[in-house]
Structures are given as structure tokens and as C-alpha cells.
Protein backbone atom coordinates (compact mmCIF):
# COMPACT_ATOMS: atom_id res chain seq x y z
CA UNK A 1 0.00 0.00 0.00
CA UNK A 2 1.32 3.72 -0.61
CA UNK A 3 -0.29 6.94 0.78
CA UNK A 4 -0.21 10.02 -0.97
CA UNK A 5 -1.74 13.41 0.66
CA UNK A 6 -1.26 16.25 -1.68
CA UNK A 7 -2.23 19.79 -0.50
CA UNK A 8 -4.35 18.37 2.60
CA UNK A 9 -5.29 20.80 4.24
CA UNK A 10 -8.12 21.29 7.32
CA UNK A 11 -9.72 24.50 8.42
CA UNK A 12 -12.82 25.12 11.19
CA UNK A 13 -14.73 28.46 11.88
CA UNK A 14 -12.60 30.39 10.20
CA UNK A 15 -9.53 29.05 11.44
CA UNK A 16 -6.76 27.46 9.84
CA UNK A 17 -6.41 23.62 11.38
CA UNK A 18 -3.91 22.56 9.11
CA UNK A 19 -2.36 24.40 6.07
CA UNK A 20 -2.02 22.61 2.78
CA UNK A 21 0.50 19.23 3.58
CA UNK A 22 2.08 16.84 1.02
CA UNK A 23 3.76 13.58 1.95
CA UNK A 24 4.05 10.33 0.15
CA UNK A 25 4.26 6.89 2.53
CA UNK A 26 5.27 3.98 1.00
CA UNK A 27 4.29 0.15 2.58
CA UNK A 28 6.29 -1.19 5.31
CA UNK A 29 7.75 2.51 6.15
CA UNK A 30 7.84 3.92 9.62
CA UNK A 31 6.98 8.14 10.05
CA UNK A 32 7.03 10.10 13.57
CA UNK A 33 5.16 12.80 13.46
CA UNK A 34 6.98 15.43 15.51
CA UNK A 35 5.67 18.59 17.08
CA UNK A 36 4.61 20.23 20.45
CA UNK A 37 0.95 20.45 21.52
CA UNK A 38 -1.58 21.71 19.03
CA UNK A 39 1.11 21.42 16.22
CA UNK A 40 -1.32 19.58 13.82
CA UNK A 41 -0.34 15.62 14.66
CA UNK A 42 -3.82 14.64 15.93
CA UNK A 43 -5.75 16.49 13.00
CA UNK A 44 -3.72 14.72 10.33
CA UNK A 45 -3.77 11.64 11.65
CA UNK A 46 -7.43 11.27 11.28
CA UNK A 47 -7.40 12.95 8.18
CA UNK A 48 -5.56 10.01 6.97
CA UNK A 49 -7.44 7.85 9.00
CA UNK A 50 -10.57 9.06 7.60
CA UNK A 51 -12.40 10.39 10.23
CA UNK A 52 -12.05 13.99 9.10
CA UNK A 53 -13.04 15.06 5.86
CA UNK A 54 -10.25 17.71 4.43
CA UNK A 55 -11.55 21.06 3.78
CA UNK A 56 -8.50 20.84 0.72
CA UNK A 57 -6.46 18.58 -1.31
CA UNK A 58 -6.58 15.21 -1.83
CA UNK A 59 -5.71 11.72 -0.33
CA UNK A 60 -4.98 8.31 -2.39
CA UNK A 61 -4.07 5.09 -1.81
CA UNK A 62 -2.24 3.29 -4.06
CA UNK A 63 -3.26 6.02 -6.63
CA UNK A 64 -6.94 5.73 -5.64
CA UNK A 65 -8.78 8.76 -4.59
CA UNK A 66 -9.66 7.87 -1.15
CA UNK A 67 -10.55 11.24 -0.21
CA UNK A 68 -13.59 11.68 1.98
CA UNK A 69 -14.25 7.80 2.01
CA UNK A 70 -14.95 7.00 5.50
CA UNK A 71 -12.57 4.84 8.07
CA UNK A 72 -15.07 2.05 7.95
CA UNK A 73 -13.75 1.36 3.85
CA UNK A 74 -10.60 1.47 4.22
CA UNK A 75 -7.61 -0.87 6.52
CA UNK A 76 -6.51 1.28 9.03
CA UNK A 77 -5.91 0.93 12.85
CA UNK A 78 -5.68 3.73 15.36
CA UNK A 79 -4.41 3.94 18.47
CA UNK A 80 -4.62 7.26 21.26
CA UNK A 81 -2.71 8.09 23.91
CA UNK A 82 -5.93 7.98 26.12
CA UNK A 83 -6.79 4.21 25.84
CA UNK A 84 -10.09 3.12 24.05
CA UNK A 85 -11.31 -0.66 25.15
CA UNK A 86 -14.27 -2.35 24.96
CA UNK A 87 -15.72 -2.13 29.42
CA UNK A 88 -17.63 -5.46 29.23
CA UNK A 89 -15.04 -7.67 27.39
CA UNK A 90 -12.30 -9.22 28.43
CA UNK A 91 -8.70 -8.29 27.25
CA UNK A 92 -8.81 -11.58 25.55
CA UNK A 93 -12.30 -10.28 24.00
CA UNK A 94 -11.00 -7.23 23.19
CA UNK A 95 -7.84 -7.48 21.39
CA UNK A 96 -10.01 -10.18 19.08
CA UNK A 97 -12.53 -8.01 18.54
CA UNK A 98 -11.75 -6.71 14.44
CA UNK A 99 -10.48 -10.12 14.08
CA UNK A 100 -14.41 -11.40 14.89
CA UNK A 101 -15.62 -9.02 12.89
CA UNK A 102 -13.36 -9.78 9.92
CA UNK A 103 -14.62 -13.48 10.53
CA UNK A 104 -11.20 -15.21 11.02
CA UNK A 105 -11.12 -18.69 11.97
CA UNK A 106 -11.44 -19.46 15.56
CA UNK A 107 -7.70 -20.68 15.53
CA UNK A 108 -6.09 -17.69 13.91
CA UNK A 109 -7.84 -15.16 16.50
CA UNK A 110 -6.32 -17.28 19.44
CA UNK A 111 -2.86 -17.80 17.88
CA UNK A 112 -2.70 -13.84 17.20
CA UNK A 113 -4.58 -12.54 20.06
CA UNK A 114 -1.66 -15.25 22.16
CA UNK A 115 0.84 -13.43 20.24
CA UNK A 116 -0.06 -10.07 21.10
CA UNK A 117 -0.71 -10.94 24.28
CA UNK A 118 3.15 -12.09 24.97
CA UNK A 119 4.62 -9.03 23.13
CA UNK A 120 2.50 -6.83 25.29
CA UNK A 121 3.12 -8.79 28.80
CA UNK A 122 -0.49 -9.67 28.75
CA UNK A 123 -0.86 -12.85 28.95
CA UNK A 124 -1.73 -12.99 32.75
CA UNK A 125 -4.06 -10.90 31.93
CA UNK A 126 -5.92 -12.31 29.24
CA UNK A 127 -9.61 -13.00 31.39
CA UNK A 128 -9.42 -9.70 33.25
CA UNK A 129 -11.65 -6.75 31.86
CA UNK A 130 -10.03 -3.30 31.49
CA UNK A 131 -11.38 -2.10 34.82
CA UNK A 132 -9.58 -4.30 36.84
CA UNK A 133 -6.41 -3.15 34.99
CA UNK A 134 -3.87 -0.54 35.79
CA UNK A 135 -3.69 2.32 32.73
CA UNK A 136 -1.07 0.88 31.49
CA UNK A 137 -2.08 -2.28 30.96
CA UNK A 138 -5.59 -1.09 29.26
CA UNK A 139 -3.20 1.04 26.76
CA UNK A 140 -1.14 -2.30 26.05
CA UNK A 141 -4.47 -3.58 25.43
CA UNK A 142 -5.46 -1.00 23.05
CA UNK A 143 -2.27 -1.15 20.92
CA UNK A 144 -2.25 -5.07 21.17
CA UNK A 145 -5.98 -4.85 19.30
CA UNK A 146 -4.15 -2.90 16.55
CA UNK A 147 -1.26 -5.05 16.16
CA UNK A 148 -3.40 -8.33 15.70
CA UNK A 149 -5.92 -6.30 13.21
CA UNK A 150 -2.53 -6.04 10.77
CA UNK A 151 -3.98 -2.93 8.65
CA UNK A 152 -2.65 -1.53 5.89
CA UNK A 153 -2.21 1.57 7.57
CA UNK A 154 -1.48 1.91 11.53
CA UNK A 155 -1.45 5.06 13.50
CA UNK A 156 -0.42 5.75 16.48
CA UNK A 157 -1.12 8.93 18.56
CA UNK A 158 1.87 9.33 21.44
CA UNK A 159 0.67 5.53 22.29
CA UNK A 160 3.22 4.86 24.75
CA UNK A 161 3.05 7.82 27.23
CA UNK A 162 1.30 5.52 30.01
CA UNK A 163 3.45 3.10 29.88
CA UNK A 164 6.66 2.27 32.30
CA UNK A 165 10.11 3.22 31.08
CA UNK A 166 11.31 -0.34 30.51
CA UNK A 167 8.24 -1.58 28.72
CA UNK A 168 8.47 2.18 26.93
CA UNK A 169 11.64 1.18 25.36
CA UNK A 170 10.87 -2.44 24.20
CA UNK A 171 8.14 -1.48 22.34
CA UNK A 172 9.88 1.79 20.74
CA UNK A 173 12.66 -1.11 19.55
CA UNK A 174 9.92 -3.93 18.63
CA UNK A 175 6.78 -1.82 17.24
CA UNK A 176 8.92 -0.48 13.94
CA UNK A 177 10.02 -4.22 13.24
CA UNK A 178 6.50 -5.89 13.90
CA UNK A 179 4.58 -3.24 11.24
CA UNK A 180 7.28 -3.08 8.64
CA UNK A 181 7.26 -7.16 8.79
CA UNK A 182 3.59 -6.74 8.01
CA UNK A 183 3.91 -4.17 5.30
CA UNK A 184 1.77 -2.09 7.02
CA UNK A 185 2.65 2.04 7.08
CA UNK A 186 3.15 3.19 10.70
CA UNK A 187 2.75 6.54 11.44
CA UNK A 188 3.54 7.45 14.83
CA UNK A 189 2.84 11.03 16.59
CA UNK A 190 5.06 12.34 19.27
CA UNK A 191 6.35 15.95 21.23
CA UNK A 192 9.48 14.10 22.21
CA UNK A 193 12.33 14.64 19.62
CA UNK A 194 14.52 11.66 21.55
CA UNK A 195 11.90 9.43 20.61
CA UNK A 196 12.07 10.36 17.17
CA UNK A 197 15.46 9.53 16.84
CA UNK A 198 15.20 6.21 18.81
CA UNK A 199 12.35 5.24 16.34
CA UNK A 200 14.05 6.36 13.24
CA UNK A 201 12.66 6.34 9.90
CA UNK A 202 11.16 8.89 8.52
CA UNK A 203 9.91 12.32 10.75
CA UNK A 204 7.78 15.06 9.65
CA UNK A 205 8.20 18.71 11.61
CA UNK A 206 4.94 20.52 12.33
CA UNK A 207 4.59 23.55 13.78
CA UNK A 208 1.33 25.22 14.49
CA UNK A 209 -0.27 23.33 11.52
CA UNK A 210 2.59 23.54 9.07
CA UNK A 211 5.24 21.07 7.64
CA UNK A 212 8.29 22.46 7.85
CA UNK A 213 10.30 19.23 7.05
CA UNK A 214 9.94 15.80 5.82
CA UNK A 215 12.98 13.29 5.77
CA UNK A 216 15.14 10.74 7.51
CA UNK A 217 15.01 11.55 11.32
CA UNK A 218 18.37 11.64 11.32
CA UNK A 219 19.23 14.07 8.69
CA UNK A 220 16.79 16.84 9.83
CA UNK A 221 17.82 16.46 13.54
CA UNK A 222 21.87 17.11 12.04
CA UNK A 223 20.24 19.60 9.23
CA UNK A 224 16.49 21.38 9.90
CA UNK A 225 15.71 23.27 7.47
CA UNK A 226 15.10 26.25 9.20
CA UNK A 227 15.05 27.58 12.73
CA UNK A 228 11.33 26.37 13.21
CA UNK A 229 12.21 22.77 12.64
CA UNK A 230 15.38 23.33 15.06
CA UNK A 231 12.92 24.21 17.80
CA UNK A 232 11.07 21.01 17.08
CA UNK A 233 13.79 19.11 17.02
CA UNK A 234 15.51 20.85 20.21
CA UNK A 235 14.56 19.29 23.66
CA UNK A 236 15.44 20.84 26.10
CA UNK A 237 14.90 24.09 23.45
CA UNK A 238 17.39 25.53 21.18
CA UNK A 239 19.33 28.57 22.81
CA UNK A 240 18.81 30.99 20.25
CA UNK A 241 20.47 34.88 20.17
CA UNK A 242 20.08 37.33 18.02
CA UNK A 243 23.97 38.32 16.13
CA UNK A 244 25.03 40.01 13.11
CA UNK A 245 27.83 38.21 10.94
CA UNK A 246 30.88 40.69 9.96
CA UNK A 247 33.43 38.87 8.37
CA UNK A 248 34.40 35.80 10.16
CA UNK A 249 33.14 37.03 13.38
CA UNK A 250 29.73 36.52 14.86
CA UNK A 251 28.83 39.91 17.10
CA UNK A 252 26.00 39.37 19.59
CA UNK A 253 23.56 42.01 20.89
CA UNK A 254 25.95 42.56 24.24
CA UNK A 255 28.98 43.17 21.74
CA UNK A 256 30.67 39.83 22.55
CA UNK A 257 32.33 38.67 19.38
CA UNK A 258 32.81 35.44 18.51
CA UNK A 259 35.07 33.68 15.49
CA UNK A 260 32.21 32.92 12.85
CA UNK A 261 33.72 29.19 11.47
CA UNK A 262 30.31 28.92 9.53
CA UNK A 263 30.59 30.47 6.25
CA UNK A 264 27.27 33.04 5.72
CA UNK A 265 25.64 36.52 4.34
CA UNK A 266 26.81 39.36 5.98
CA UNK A 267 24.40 41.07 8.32
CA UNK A 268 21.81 39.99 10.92
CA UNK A 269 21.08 36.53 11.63
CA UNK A 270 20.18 33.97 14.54
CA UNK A 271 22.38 31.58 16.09
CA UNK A 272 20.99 28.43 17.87
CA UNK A 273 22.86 26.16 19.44
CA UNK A 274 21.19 22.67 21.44
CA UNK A 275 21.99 22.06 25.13
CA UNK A 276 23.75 19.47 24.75
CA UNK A 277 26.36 21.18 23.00
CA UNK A 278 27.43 23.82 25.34
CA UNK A 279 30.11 23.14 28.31
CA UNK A 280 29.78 24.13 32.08
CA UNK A 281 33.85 22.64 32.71
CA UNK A 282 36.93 22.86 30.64
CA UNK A 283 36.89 24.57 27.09
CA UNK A 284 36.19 22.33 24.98
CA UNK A 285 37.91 23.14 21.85
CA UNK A 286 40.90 26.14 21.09
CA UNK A 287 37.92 28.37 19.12
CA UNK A 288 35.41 28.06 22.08
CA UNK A 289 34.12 31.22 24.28
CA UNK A 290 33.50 31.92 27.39
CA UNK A 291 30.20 33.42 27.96
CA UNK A 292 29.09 34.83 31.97
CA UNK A 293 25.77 33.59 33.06
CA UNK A 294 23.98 33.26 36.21
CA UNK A 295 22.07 30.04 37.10
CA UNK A 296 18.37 30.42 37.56
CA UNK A 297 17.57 26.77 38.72
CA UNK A 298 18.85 23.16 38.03
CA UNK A 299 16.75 20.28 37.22
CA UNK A 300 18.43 16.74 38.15
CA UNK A 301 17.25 13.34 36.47
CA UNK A 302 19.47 11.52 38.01
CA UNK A 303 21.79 10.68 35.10
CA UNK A 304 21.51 14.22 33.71
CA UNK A 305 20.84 17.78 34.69
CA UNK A 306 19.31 20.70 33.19
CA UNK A 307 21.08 24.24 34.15
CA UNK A 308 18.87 27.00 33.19
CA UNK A 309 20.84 29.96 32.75
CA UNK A 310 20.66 33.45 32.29
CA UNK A 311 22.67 35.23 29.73
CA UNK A 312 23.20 38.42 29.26
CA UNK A 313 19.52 38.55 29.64
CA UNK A 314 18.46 35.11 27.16
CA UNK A 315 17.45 32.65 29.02
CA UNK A 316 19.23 29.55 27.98
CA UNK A 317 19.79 25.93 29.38
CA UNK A 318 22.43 23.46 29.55
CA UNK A 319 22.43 19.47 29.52
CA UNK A 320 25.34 18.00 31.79
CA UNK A 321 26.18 14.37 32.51
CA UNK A 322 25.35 13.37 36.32
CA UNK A 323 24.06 15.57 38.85
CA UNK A 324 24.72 19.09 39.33
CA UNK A 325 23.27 21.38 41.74
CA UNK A 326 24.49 25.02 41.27
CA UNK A 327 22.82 27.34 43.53
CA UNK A 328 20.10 30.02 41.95
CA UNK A 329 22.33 33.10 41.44
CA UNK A 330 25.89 31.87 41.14
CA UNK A 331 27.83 33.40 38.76
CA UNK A 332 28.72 30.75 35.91
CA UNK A 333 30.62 30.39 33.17
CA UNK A 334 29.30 28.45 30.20
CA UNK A 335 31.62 27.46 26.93
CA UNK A 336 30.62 28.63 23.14
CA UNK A 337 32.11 25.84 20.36
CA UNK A 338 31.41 28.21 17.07
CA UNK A 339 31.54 24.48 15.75
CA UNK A 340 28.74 23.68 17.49
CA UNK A 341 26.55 26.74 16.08
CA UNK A 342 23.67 26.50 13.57
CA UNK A 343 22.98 29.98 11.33
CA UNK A 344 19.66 31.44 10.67
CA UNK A 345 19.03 34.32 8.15
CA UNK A 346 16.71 37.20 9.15
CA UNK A 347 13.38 34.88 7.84
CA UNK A 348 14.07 31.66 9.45
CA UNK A 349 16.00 29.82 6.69
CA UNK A 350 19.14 27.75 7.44
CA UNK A 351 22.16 29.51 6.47
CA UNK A 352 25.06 27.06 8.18
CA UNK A 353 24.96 23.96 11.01
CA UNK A 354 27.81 22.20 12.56
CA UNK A 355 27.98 19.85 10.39
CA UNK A 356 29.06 22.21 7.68
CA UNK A 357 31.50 23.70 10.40
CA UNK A 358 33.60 21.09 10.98
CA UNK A 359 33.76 20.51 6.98
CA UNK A 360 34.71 24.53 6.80
């Protein structure tokens, strides 16, 4: 199956759900859907489901005008973050249930539900009904039903949030796998640009109801497009400062200069650089600044910590290994690697990243 939108596009009251999207999804391909709340995910995922009829464009499968044509005709499977089951069956009952209604032999609904079942660590569970589960387990329910259904196309709306970190991370590793086996197209929503990565494939940026990017995860994380698909792709967010490029130096708003590696126009422009990529310790390379901030508050995880900073009046934050607990209003000193800088003209567009740095 392949799954072409071409100008989709949603609006309500007068208001713009969606602006016109284009995307082409082949069979057995897996695509994350990445953007912060109210960035469009949800809306065009039951567009392509069918349960929302586009105000513009059109949708085809497998070069078939499908546009309109209710969820009912076509093979799709949907899961939400907030679980949907079935309160009088049992899990057994309800993980079955398309297969009864597609009329499968009694054996094949056992073997897959059984199958399911293990993948999902539900087998104990298979006589309970979802009230006498915890949340987690009804949501493992819920995505177990679409697994065994083995539509054409699946989608997924952030399915695993409820779940526990270890059983988060064997389905991130076996869900890709189980739907490409199939053939099926998985489309998977998410705000969490780590999980986009760990999932791979292909990701799509949104940003209040745009599509600012569409290609391998890994390539637009390295390379967004512009500084709108950096912020989606930036978690913590991308330190951004306003600088004007004179020469090989970058000059920022407080007059600190720094060497501009990145080759760019001339004139006013927008660094970013992610959290991850600044240093609280020892400079980390001979080209890298020094820049005096004051620490607003730390956030440990336990194997990281998140330094918000102030400075020179941008609030910016810092990701460092292990735990760290400056105080709120020490005096800091945080390290600039130019190498580490992406480059954003005056309207958004990508002028240099790292990458092209280090090649510089």
C-alpha cells in the first residue's frame, strides 16, 4: 500500500487547522510525526485515517482517490494516547474483537490474540476486563488490538506515554520491526524529539499546523531546514540569540564577538545552538568562548541535569552528565564551540549547522 496526501489541508470556523501538507508513505515505512501540543499531529492523523473530511487537497491510496471515504472502507488501525477498550469484554475479548468481525477462523484469533498478548506482557491478563487493569495495561491492550488487526495503515497517537520506562523502550525497539514485517505504514505522533530519533525512519516537523520538514530523522535532527524545525527538534529548546555576521566574526547584541567558522551573508542573523552542545567545565575546543551567566535553577534526572541559565539577559539551558546542583544566582561560566553553532538568516532559513563547520 502507498499513501499520498497532496495539498491536505483542514480549516474550522474560520480558522486554519492545518495548512495545505504533502507527503508520500510507502508500505512497510515507519513516520514520527513530531511537534509540540496543538502542532497539527492529531488532526492529520485522522485525516488520513478518515475520520475527518479535508476542507483541501486530496488523499490516495495506491493512486486511488480515497478522499472523503470513510474509516469504515478502508484498513486502518488507530491507536490514542488515552486508551479506548471495549468495558464489558475481556482483554482476551477485546484485542479479538476486528479479528471477529473480519470473521477469522477461531484458531487464527487465538494464535494472534496469544501473540499479542506475549509481546505486550499480557498474557496474565488475558480474562481480566479493562477495569480491573492498571492504565497501562488497558493502553497495552489497546495497541495489542491494533497489532493483531494487521492494517494496511497503523497510526499511532503518542501511544506509549502511560506506559513504564522499561516496557516504553521495548516497544519503541519492537513496534517499527512488527509493522514493517507486516507491510503495514506506521505513522507514529510524538512531542518528544529523543523518541524520534530512537524510532528512526522517517519524521515530519509541524509547527502550528505547518510542515516544515519531511525526511530521515536523522538528517533533519543534524540539518532542519530552518530555525522552526530546530525548535522542534531541540529538547530541552534551542538557545537561540540574536547576532550580526561581519566577516568571520559573529557579534551578539551585548557586543561579545565570537570567530564565525560557519561560512554566511553578511548582516543579521540567529544563532541556535542545542543544550547538549554547550560546556559548564573545561573549554572544549581552542575556538570556544567563554560566555558569563547566572544560574536560575537546576533540574536533576538523576543521570543528567538541566542548568537553566541566564545570559546576558536570554534565558538559555544546559544538559550536563550526572548531577549538578548550582545554587540560583551563582555566577557561571558556560563554553561557546562556534563548531557547534547552527545559522539562521533574518526569515528563518538555514544559512550554516555544525555539520558544515567542521567541513569549513
Amino acid at each position: 500500500m502507498s499513501l499520498m496526501l497532496e495539498d491536505i489541508a483542514l480549516s474550522a470556523g474560520g480558522r486554519v487547522l492545518l495548512h495545505p501538507v504533502t507527503l508520500s508513505l510507502e508500505a512497510g515505512s515507519l513516520n514520527v510525526l513530531l511537534g509540540p501540543t496543538l502542532a497539527g499531529k492529531t488532526t492529520l492523523l485522522r485525516l488520513m485515517a478518515g475520520l475527518d473530511r479535508p476542507s483541501g487537497g486530496r488523499l490516495l491510496v495506491d493512486g486511488r482517490d480515497m478522499t472523503g471515504v470513510g474509516a469504515r472502507q478502508r484498513s486502518v488501525a488507530m491507536v490514542y494516547q488515552q486508551f479506548i477498550n471495549y468495558p464489558s469484554l475481556t482483554v482476551f475479548e477485546n484485542i479479538a474483537s476486528p479479528l471477529r468481525v473480519a470473521k477469522l477462523p477461531r484458531a487464527e484469533v487465538e494464535a494472534r490474540v496469544h501473540q499479542a498478548a506475549e509481546l505486550l506482557h499480557l498474557a496474565p491478563y488475558l480474562g481480566r476486563r479493562p477495569l480491573e487493569l492498571s492504565g497501562g495495561q488497558q493502553q497495552r491492550t489497546a495497541i495489542a488490538r491494533a497489532l493483531v488487526k494487521r492494517a494496511a495503515l497503523v497510526l499511532m497517537d503518542e501511544p506509549l506515554a502511560n506506559l513504564d520506562y522499561k516496557l516504553r523502550e521495548e516497544l519503541r525497539e519492537e513496534l517499527p520491526r512488527l509493522f514493517a514485517e507486516s507491510g503495514s505504514i506506521l505513522v507514529y505522533a510524538t512531542t518528544d524529539p529523543a523518541e524520534a530519533l530512537m524510532l528512526g525512519g522517517q519524521v515530519a516537523t509541524l509547527w502550528e499546523g505547518r510542515l516544515t520538514q519531511f525526511g530521515p530523522a536523522g538528517a533533519v535532527f543534524r540539518r532542519p531546514c530552518d530555525i522552526l524545525t530546530a525548535r522542534v527538534f531541540s529538547d530541552p529548546p534551542l538557545n537561540e540569540a540574536p547576532a550580526r555576521l561581519a566577516g568571520r566574526e559573529l557579534v551578539l547584541a551585548n557586543g561579545r564577538r565570537i570567530p564565525a567558522l560557519q561560512r554566511g551573508v553578511e548582516g543579521e542573523c540567529t544563532i541556535g545552538v542545542r543544550a547538549h552542545e554547550l560546556v559548564l567545565d573545561d573549554q572544549p575546543g581552542p575556538d570556544a568562548v567563554p560566555l558569563d551567566a547566572t544560574v536560575r535553577v537546576a533540574e536533576v534526572t538523576g543521570s543528567e541535569s538541566y542548568i537553566h541559565l541566564d545570559v546576558g539577559g536570554l534565558a538559555w539551558v544546559v544538559l550536563v552528565p550526572g548531577v549538578r546542583r548550582p545554587e540560583p544566582g551563582e555566577r557561571i561560566t558556560v563554553w561557546l564551540d562556534p563548531r557547534r553553532l547552527f545559522l539562521f538568516g533574518t526569515d528563518g532559513t538555514l544559512l550554516a549547522t555544525p555539520e558544515l563547520a567542521e567541513a569549513a
